[in-house]
N, C-alpha and C. Protein backbone atom coordinates (compact mmCIF):
# COMPACT_ATOMS: atom_id res chain seq x y z
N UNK A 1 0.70 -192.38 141.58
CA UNK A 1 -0.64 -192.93 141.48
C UNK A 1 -1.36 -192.26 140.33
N UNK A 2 -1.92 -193.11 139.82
CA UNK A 2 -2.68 -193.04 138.31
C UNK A 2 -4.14 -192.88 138.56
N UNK A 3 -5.10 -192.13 138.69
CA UNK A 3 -6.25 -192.91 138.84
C UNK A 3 -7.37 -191.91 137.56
N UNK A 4 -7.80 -192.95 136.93
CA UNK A 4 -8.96 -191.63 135.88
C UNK A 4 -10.32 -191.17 136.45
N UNK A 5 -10.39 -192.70 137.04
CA UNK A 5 -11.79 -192.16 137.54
C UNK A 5 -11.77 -192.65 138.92
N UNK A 6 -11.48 -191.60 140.07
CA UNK A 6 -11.24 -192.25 141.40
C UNK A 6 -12.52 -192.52 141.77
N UNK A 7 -13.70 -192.06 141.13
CA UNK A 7 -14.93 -192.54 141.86
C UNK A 7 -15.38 -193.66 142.09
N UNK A 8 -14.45 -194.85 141.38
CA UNK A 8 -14.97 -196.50 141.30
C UNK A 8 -13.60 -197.07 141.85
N UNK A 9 -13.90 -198.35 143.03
CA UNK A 9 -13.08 -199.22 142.75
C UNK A 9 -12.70 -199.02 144.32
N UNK A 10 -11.60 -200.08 144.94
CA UNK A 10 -11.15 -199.57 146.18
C UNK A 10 -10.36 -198.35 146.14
N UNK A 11 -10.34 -197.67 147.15
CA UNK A 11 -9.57 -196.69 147.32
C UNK A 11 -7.67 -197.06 147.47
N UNK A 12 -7.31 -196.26 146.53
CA UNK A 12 -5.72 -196.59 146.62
C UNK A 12 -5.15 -196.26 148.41
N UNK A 13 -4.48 -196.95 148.87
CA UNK A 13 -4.10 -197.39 150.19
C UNK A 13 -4.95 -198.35 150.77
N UNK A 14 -5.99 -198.76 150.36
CA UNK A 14 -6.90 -199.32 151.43
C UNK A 14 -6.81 -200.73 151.03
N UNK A 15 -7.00 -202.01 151.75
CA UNK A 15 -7.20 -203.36 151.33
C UNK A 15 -7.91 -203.51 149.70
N UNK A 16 -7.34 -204.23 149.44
CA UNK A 16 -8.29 -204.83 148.39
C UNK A 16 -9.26 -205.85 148.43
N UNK A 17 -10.66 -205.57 147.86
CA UNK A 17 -11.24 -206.90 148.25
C UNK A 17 -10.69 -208.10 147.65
N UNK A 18 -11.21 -208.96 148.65
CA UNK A 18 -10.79 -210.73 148.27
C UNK A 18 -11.60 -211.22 147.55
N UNK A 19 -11.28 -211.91 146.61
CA UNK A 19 -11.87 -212.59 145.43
C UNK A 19 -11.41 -213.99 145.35
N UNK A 20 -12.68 -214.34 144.73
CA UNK A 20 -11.65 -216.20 144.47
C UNK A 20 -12.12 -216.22 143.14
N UNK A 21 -10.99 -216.54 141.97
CA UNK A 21 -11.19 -216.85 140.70
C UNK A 21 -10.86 -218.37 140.61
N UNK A 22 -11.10 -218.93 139.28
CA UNK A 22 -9.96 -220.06 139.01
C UNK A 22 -8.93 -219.74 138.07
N UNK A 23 -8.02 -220.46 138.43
CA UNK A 23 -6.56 -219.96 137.78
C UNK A 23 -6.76 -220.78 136.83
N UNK A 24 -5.77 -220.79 135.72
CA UNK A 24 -5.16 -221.04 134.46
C UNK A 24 -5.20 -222.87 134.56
N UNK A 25 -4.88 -223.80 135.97
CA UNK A 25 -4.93 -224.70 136.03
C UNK A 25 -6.56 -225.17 136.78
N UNK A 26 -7.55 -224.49 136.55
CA UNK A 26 -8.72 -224.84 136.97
C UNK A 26 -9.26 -225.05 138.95
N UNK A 27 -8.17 -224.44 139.32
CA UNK A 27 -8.41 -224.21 140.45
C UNK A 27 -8.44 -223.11 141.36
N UNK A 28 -9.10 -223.27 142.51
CA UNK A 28 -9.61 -221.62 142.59
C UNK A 28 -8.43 -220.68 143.14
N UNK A 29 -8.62 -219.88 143.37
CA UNK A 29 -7.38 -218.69 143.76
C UNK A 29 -7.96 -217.54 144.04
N UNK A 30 -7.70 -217.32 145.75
CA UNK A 30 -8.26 -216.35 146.41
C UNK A 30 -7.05 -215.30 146.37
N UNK A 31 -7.08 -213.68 146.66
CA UNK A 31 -6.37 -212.83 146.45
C UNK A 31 -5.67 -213.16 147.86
N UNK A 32 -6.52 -213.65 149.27
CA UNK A 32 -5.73 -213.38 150.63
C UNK A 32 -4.61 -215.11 150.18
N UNK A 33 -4.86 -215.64 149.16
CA UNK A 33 -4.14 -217.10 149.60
C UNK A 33 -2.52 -216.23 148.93
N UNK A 34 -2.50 -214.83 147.98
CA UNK A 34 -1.51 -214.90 147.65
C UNK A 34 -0.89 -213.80 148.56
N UNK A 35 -1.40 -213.34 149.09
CA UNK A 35 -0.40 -212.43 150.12
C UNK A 35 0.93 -212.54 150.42
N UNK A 36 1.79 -211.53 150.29
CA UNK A 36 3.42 -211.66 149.94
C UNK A 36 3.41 -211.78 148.86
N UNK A 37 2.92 -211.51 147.94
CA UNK A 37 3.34 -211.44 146.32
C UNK A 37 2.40 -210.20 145.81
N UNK A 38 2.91 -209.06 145.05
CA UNK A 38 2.03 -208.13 144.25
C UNK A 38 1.15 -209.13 143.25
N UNK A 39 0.35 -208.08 142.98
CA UNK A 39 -0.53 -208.94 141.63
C UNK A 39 -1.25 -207.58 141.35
N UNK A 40 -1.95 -207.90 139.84
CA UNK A 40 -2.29 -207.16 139.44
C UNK A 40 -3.73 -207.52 138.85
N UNK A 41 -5.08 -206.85 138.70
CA UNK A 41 -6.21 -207.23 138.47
C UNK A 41 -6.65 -206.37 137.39
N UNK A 42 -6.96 -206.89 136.70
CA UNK A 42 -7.27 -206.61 135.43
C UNK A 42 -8.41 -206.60 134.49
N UNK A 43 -9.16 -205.85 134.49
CA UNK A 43 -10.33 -206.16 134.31
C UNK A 43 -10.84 -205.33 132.08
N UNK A 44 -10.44 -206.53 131.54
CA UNK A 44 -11.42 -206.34 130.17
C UNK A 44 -12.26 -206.27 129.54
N UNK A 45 -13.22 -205.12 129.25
CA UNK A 45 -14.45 -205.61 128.64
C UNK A 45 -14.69 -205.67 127.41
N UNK A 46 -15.52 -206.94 127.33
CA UNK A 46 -15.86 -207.86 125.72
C UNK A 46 -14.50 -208.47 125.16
N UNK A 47 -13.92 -209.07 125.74
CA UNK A 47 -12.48 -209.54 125.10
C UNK A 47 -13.02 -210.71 124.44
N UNK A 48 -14.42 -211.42 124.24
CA UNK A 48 -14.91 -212.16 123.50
C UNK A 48 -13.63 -213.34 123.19
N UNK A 49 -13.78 -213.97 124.54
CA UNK A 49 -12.93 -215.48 124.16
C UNK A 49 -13.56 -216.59 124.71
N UNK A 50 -13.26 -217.81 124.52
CA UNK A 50 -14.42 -218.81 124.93
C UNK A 50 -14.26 -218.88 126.03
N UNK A 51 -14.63 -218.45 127.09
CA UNK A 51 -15.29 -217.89 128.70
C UNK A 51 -16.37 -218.80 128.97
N UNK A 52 -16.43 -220.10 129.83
CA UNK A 52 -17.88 -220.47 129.85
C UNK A 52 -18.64 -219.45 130.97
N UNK A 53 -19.75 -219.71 130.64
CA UNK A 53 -20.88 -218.81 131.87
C UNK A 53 -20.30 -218.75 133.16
N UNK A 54 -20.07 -219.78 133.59
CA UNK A 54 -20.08 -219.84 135.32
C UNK A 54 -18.98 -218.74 135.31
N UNK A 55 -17.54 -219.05 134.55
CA UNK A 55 -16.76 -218.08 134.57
C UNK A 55 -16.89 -216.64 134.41
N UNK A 56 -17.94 -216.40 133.85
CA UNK A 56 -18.28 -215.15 133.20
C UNK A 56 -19.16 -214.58 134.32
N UNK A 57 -20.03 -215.32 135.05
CA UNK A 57 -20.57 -215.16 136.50
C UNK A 57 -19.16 -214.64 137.69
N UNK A 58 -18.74 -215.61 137.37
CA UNK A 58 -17.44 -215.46 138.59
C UNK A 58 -16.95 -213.85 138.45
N UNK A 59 -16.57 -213.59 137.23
CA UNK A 59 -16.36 -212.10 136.74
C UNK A 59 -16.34 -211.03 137.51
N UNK A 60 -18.31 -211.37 136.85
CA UNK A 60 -19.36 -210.23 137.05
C UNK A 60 -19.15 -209.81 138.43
N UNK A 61 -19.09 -211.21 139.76
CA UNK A 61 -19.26 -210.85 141.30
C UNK A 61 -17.93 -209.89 141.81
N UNK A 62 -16.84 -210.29 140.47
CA UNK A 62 -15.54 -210.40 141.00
C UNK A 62 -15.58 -208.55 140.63
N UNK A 63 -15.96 -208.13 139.28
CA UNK A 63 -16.60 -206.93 138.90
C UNK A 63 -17.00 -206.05 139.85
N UNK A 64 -17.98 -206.86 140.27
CA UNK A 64 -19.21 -205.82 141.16
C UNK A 64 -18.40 -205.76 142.63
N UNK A 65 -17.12 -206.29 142.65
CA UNK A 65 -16.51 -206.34 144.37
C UNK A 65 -15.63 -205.15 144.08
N UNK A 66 -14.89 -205.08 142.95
CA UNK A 66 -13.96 -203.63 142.61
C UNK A 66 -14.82 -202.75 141.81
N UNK A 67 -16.67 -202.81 141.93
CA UNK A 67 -17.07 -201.15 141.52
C UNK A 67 -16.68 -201.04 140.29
N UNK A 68 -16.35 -202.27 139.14
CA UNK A 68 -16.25 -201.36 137.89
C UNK A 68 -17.06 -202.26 136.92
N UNK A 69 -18.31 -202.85 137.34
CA UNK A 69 -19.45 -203.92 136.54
C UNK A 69 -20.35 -202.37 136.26
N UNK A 70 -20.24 -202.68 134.62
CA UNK A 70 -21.28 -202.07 133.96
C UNK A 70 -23.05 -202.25 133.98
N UNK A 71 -23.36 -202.22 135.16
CA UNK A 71 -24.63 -203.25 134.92
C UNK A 71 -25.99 -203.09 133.93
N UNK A 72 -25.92 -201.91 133.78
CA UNK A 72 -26.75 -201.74 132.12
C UNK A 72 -26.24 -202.46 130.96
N UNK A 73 -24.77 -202.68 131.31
CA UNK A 73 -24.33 -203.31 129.80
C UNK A 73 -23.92 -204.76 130.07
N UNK A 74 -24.19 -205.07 131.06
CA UNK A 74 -23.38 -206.20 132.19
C UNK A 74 -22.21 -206.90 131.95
N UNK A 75 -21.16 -205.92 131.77
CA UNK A 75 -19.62 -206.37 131.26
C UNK A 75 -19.17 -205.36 132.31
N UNK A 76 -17.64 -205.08 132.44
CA UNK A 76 -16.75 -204.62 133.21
C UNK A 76 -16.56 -203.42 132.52
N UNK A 77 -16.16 -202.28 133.19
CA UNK A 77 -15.41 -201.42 132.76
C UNK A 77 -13.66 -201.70 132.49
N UNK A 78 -12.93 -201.00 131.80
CA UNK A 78 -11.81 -201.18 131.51
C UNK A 78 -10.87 -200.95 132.95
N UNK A 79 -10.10 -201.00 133.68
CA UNK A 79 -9.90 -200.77 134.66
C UNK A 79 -8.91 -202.23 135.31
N UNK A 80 -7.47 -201.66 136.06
CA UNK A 80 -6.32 -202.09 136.74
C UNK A 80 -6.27 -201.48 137.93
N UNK A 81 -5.83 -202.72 139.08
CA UNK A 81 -5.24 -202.13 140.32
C UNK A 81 -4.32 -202.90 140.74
N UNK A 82 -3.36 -202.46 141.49
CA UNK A 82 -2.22 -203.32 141.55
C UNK A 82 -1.95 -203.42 142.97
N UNK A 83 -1.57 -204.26 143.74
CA UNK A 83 -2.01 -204.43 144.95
C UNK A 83 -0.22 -205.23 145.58
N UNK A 84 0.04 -204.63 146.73
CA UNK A 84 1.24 -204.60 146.86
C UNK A 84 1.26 -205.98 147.63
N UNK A 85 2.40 -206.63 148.33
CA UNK A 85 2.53 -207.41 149.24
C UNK A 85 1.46 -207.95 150.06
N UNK A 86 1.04 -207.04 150.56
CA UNK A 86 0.54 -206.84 152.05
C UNK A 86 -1.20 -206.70 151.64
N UNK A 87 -1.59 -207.35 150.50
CA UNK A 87 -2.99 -206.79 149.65
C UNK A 87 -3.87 -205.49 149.66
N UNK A 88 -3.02 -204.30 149.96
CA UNK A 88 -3.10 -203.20 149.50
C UNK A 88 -2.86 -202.23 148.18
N UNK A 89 -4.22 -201.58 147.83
CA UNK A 89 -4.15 -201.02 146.48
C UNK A 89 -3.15 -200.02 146.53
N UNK A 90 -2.01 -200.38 145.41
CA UNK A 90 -1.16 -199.27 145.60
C UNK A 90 -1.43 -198.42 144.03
N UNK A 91 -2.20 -198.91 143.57
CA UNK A 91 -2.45 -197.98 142.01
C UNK A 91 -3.35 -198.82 141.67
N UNK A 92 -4.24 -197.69 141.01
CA UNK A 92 -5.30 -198.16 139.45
C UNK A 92 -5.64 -197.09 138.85
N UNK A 93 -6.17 -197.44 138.08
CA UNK A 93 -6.54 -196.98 137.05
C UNK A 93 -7.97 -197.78 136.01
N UNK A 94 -8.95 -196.41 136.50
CA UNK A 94 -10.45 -196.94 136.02
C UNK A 94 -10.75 -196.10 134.86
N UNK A 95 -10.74 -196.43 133.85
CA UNK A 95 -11.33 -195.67 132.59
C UNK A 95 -12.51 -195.00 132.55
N UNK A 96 -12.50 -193.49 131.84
CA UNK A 96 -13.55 -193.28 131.87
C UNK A 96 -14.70 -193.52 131.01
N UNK A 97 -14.33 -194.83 129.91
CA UNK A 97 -15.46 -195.67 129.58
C UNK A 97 -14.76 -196.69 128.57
N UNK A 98 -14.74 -197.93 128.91
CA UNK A 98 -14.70 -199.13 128.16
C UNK A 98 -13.69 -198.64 127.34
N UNK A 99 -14.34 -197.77 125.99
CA UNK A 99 -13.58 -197.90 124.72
C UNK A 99 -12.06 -197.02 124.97
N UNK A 100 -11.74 -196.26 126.39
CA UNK A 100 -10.81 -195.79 126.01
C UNK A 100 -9.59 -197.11 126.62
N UNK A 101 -8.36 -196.84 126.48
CA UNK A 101 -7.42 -197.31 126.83
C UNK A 101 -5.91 -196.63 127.50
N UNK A 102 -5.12 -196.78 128.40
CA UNK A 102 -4.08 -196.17 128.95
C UNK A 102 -3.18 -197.01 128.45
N UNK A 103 -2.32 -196.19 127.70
CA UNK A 103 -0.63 -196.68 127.80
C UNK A 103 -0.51 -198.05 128.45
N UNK A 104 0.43 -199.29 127.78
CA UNK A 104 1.16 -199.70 128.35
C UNK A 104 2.39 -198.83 129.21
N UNK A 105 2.85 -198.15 128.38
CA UNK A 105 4.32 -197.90 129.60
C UNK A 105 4.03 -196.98 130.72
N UNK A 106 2.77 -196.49 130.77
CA UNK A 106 2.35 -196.31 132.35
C UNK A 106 1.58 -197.26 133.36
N UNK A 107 1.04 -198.38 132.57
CA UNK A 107 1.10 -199.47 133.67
C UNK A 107 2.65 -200.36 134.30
N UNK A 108 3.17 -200.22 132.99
CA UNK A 108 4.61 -201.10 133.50
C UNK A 108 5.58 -200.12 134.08
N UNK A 109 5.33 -198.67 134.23
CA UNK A 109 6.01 -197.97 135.11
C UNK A 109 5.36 -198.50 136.82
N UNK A 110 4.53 -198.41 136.57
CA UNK A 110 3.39 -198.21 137.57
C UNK A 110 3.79 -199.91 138.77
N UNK A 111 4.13 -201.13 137.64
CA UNK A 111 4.40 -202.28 138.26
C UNK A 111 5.96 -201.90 138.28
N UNK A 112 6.79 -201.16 137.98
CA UNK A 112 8.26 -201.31 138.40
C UNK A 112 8.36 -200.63 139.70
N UNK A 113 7.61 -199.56 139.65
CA UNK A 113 7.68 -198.96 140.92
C UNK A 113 7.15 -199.84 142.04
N UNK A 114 5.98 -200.81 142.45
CA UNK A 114 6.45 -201.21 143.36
C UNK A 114 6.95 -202.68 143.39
N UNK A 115 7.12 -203.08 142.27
CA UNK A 115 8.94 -204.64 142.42
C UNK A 115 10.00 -203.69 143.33
């Protein structure tokens, strides 16, 4: 377990909150509809791509449910959790501010360990 800043975010072992985004095909996608499959949440700030509002709303709530919405700056902190089968946090990793960044090959350690 990775964590930079354990003070934000769910606690590693504990449920993850449920979120509903829309997926890639415009429909929504709750974290409990994927249960039995890991996933990983990912949260970028300012990746400045054409995002309409509502989406960018959806975010923010989705933000403020994993504790890492900047709300002075009202973007996300940099910050991953990876959530096993069973929608439990089994790792993250919360930056301790936006501009820094962690390794790829300790997130993709981090997802081999639990495939």
């Amino acid at each position: 377990m990775t964590v930079v800043n354990a003070a934000f975010g769910p606690i590693v072992g504990a449920s993850a909150p449920d979120v509903t985004l829309p997926s890639t095909a415009g429909e929504k996608v709750t974290r409990s509809s994927l249960r039995g499959k890991p996933g990983l949440i990912a949260f970028s700030p300012l990746a400045f791509s054409s995002i309409c509002t509502a989406e960018l709303c959806e975010m923010r709530e989705v933000s403020r449910r994993y504790d890492v919405l900047l709300e002075d700056r009202f973007y996300s902190n940099r910050a991953y959790f990876l959530i096993d089968r069973d929608g439990i946090v089994q790792w993250k990793h919360v930056e301790e501010t936006p501009s820094h960044r962690r390794d790829d090959p300790q997130l993709f350690a981090a997802i081999d360990a639990l495939l």
